[in-house]
N, C-alpha and C. Protein backbone atom coordinates (compact mmCIF):
# COMPACT_ATOMS: atom_id res chain seq x y z
N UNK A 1 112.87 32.57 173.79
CA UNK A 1 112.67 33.46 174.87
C UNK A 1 113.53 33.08 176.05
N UNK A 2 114.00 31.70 175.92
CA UNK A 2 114.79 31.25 177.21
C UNK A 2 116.28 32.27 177.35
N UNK A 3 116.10 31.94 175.88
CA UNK A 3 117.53 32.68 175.66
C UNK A 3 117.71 34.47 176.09
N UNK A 4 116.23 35.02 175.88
CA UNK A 4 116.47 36.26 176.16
C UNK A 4 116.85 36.41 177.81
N UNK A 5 115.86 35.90 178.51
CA UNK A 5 116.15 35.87 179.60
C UNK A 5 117.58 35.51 180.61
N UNK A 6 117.74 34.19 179.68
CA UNK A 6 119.33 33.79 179.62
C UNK A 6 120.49 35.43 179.35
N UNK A 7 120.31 35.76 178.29
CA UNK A 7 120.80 36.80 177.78
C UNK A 7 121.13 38.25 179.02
N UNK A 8 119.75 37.99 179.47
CA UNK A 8 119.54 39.54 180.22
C UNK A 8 120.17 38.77 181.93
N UNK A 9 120.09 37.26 182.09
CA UNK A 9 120.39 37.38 183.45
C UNK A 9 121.52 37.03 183.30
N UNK A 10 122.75 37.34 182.22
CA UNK A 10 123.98 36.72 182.45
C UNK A 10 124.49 37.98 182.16
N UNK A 11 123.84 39.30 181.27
CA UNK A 11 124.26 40.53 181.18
C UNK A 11 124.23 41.07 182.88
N UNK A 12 123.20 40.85 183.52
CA UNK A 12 123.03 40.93 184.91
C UNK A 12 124.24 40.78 185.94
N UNK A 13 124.59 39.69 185.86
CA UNK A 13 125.47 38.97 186.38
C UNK A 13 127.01 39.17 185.75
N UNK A 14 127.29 39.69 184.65
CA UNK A 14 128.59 41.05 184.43
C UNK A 14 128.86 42.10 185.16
N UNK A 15 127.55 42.87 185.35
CA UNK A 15 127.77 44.09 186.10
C UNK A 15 127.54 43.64 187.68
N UNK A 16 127.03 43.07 187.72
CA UNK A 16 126.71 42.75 189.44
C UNK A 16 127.80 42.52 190.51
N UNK A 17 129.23 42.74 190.04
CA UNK A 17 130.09 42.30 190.71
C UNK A 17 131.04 43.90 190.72
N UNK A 18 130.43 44.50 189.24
CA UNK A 18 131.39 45.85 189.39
C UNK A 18 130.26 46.99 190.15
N UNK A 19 128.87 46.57 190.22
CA UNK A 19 128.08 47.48 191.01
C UNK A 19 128.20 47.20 192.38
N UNK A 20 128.24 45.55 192.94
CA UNK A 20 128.86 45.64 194.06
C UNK A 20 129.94 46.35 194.46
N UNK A 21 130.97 46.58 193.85
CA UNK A 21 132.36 47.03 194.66
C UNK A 21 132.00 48.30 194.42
N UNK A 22 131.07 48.77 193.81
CA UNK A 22 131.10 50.34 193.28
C UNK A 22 129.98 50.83 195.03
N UNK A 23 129.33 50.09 195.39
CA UNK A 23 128.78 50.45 196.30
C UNK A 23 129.76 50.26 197.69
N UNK A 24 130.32 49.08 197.45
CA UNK A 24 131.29 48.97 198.77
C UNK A 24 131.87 49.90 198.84
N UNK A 25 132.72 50.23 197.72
CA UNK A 25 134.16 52.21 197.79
C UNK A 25 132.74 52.97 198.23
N UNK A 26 131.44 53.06 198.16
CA UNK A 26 130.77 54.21 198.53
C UNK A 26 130.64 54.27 199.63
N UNK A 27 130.55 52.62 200.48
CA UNK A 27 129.88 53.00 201.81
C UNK A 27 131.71 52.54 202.53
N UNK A 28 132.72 52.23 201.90
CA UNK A 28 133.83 51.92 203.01
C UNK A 28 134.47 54.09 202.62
N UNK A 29 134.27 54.89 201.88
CA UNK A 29 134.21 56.26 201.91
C UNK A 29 133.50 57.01 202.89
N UNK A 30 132.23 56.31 202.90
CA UNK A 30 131.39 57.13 203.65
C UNK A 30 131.75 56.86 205.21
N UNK A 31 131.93 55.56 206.04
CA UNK A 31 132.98 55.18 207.02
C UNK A 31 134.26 55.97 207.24
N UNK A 32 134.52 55.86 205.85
CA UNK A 32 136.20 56.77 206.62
C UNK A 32 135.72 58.77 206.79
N UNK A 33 134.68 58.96 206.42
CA UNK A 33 134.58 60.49 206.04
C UNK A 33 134.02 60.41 207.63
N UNK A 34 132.74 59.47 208.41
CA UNK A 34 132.27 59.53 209.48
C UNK A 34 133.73 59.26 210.24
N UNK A 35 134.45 58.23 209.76
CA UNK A 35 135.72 58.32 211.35
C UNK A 35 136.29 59.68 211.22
N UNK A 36 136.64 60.13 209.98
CA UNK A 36 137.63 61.35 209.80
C UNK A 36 136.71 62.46 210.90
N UNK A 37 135.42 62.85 210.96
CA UNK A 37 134.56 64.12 211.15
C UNK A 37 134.71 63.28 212.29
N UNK A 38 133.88 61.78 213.35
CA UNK A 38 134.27 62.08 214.72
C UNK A 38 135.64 62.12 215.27
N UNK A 39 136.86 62.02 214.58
CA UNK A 39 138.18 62.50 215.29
C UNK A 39 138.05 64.08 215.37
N UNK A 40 137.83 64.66 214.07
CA UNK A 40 138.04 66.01 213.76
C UNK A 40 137.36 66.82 215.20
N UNK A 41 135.85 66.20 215.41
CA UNK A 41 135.15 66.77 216.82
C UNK A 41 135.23 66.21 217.82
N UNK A 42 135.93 65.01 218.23
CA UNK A 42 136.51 65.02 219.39
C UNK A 42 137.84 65.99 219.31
N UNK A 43 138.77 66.19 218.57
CA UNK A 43 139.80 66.86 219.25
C UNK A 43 139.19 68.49 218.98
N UNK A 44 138.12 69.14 218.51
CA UNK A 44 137.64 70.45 218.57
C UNK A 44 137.17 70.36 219.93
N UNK A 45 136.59 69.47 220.59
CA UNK A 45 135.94 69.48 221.79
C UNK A 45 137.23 68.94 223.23
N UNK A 46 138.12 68.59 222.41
CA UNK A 46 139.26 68.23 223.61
C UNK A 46 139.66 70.18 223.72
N UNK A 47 139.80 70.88 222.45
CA UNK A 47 140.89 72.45 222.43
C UNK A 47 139.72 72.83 223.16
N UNK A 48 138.52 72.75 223.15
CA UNK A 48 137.37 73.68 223.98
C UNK A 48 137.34 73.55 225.64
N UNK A 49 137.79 72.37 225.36
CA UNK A 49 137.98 72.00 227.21
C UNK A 49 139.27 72.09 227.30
N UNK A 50 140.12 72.24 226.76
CA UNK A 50 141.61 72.68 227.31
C UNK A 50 141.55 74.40 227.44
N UNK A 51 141.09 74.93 226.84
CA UNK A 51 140.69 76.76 226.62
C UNK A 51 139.68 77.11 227.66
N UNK A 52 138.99 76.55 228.26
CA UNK A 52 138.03 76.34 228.98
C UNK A 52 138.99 76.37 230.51
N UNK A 53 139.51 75.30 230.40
CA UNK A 53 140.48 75.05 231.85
C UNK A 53 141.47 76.18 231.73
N UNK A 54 142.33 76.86 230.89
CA UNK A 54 142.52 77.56 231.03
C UNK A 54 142.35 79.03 231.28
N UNK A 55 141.17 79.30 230.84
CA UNK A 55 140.59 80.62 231.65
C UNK A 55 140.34 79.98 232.75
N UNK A 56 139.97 78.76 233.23
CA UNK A 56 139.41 78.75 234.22
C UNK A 56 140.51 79.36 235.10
N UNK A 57 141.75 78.93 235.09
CA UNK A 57 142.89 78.94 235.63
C UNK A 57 143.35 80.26 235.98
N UNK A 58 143.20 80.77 235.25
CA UNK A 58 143.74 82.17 234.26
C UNK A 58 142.69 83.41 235.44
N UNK A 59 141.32 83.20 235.07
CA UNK A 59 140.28 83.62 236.59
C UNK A 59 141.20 83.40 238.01
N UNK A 60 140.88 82.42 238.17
CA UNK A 60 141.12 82.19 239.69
C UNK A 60 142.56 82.75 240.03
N UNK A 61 143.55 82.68 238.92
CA UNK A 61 144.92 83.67 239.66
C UNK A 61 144.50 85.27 239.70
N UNK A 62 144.00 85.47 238.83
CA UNK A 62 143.80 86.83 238.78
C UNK A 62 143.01 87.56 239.77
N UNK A 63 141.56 86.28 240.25
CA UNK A 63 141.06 86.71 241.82
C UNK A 63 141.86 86.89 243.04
N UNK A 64 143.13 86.08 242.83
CA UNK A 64 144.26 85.81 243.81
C UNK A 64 144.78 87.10 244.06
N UNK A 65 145.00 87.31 242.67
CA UNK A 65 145.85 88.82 242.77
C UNK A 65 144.91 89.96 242.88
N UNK A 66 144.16 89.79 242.91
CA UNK A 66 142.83 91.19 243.31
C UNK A 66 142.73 91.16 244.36
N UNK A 67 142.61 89.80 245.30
CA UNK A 67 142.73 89.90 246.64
C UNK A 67 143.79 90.90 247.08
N UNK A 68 145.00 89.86 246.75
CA UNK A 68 146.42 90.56 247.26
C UNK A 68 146.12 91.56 247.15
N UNK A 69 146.14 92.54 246.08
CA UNK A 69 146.33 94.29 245.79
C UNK A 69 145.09 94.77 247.04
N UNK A 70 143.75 94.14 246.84
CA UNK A 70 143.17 95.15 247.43
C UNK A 70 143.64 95.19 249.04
N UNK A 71 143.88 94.12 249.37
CA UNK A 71 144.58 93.98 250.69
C UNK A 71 145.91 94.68 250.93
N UNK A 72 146.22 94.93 250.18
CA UNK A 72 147.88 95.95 249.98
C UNK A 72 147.13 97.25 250.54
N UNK A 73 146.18 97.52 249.44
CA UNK A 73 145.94 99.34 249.20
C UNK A 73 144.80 99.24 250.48
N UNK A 74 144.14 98.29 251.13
CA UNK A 74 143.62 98.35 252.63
C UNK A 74 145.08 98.67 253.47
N UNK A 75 146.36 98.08 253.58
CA UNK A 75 147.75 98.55 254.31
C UNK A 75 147.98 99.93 254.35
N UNK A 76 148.06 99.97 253.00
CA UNK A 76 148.83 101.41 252.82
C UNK A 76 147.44 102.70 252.99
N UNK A 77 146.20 101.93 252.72
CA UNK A 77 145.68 103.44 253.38
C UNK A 77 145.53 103.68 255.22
N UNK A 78 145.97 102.36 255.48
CA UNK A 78 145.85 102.73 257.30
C UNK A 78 147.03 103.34 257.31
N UNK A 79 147.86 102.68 256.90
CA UNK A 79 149.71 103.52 257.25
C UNK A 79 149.87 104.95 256.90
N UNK A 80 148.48 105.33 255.96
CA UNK A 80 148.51 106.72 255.33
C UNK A 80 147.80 107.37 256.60
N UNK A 81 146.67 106.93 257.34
CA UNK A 81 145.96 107.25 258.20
C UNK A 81 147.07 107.24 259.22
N UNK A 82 147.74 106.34 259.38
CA UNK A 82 148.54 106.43 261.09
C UNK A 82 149.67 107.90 260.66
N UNK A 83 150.53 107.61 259.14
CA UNK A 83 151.62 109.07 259.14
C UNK A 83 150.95 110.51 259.31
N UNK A 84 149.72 110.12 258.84
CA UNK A 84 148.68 111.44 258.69
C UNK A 84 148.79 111.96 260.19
N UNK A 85 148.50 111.06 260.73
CA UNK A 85 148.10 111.61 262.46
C UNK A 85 149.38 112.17 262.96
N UNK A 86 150.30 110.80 262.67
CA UNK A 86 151.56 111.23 263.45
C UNK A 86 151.88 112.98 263.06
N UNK A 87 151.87 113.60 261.50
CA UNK A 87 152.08 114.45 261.13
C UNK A 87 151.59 115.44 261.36
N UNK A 88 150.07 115.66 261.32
CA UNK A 88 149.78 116.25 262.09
C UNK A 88 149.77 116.44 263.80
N UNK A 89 149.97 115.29 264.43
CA UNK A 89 150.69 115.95 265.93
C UNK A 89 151.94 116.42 265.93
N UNK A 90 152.75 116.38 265.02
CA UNK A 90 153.93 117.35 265.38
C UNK A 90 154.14 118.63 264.44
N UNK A 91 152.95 118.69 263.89
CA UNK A 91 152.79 120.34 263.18
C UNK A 91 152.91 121.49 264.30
N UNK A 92 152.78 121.10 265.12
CA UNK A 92 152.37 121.87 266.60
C UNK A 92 154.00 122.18 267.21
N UNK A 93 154.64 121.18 267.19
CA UNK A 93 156.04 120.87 267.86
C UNK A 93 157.27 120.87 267.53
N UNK A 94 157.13 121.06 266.20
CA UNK A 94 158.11 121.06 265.12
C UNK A 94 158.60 122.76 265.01
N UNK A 95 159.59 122.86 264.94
CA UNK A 95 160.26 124.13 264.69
C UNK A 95 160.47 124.28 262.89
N UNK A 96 160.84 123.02 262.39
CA UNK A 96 160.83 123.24 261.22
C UNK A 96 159.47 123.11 260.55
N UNK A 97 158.77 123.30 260.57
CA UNK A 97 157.48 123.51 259.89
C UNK A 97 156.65 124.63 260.12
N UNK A 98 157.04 125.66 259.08
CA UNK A 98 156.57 126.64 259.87
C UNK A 98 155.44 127.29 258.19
N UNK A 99 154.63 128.20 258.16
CA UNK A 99 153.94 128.27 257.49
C UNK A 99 154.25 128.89 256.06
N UNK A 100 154.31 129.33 254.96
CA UNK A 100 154.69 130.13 253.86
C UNK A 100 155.00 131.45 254.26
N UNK A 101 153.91 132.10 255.14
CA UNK A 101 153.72 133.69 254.96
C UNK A 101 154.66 133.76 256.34
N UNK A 102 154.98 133.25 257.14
CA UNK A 102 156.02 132.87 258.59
C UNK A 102 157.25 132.82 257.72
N UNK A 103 157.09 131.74 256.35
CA UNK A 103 158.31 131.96 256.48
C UNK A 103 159.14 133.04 255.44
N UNK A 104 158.43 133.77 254.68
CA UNK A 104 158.79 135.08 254.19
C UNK A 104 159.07 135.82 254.98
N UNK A 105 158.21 136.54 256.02
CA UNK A 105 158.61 136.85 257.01
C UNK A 105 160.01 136.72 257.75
N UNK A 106 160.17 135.65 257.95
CA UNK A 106 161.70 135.16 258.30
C UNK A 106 162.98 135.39 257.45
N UNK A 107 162.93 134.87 255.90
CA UNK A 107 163.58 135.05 255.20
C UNK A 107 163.32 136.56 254.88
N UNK A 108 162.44 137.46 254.89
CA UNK A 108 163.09 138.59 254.57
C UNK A 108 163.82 139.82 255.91
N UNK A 109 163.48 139.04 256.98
CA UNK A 109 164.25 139.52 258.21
C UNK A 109 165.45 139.42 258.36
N UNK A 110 165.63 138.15 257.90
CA UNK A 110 167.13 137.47 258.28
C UNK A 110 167.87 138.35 257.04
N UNK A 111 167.13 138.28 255.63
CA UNK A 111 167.91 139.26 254.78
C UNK A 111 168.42 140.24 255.28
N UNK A 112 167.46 141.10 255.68
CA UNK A 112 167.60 142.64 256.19
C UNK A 112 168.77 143.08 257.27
N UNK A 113 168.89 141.60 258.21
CA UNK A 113 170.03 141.39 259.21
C UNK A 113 171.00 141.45 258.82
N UNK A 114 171.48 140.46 257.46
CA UNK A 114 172.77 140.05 257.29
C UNK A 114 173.20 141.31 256.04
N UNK A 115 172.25 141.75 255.95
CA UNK A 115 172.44 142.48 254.76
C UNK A 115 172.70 144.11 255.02
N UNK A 116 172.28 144.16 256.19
CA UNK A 116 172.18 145.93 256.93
C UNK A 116 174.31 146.39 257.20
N UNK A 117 174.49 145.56 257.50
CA UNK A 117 175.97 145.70 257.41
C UNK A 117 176.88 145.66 256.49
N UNK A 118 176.47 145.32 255.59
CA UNK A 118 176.98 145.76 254.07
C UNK A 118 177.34 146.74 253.71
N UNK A 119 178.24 147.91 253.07
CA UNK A 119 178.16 148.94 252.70
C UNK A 119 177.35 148.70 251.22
N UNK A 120 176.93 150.05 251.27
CA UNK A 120 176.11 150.45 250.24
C UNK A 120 176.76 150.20 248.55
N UNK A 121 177.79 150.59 248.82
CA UNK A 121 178.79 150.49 247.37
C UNK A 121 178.69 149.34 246.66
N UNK A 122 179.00 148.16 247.48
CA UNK A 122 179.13 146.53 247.04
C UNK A 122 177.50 146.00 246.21
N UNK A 123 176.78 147.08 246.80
CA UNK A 123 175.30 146.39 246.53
C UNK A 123 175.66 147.11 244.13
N UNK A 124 174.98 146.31 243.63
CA UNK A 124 174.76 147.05 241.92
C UNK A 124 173.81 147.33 241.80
């Protein structure tokens, strides 16, 4: 019986050196798969904060330029308000501004003027 035991703890002691290394490749695998996955999510979490800073960026010019414009189209509607006025005070004063039905009127007078001295013949 010594011998069986002998037998079974020296069969033991064969494999015990290839089950060790068989567990070491499992857990020096399982190490490199954990370093591989926290690089992989630190640099997913570096592109999230670089995409991140960039809208941030990306916002704040674009508030810049909303300012600007609306502050433009605040300019140009006073300058529309000041030509407005000016324009209308010299609707009054202006010789050349005269109304549609004024100026048919005119143009068919002035026809009738330049045209009354014509002989009749020349007209088709």
């Amino acid at each position: 019986m010594a011998q069986d035991s002998d037998s079974s703890d020296s069969g033991y002691n064969r494999y015990q050196p290839y089950i060790g290394k068989q567990e070491n490749f499992e857990e020096t695998k399982k190490v490199m798969r954990r370093e591989k996955n926290r690089l992989a999510a630190q640099k997913s979490r570096q592109r999230q904060t670089l995409k991140a800073d960039t809208l941030h960026q990306e916002s704040e010019y674009l508030e810049k330029e909303n300012a600007a414009l609306r502050k433009e189209i605040k300019q140009l509607n006073e300058e529309l308000k000041y030509f407005s006025s000016v324009l209308k005070s010299h609707e009054g004063l202006c010789s050349m501004m005269v109304s549609p039905s004024e100026e048919l009127v005119y143009q068919s007078h002035s026809f009738q003027q330049t045209h009354s001295n014509t002989p009749a013949r020349l007209h088709l």
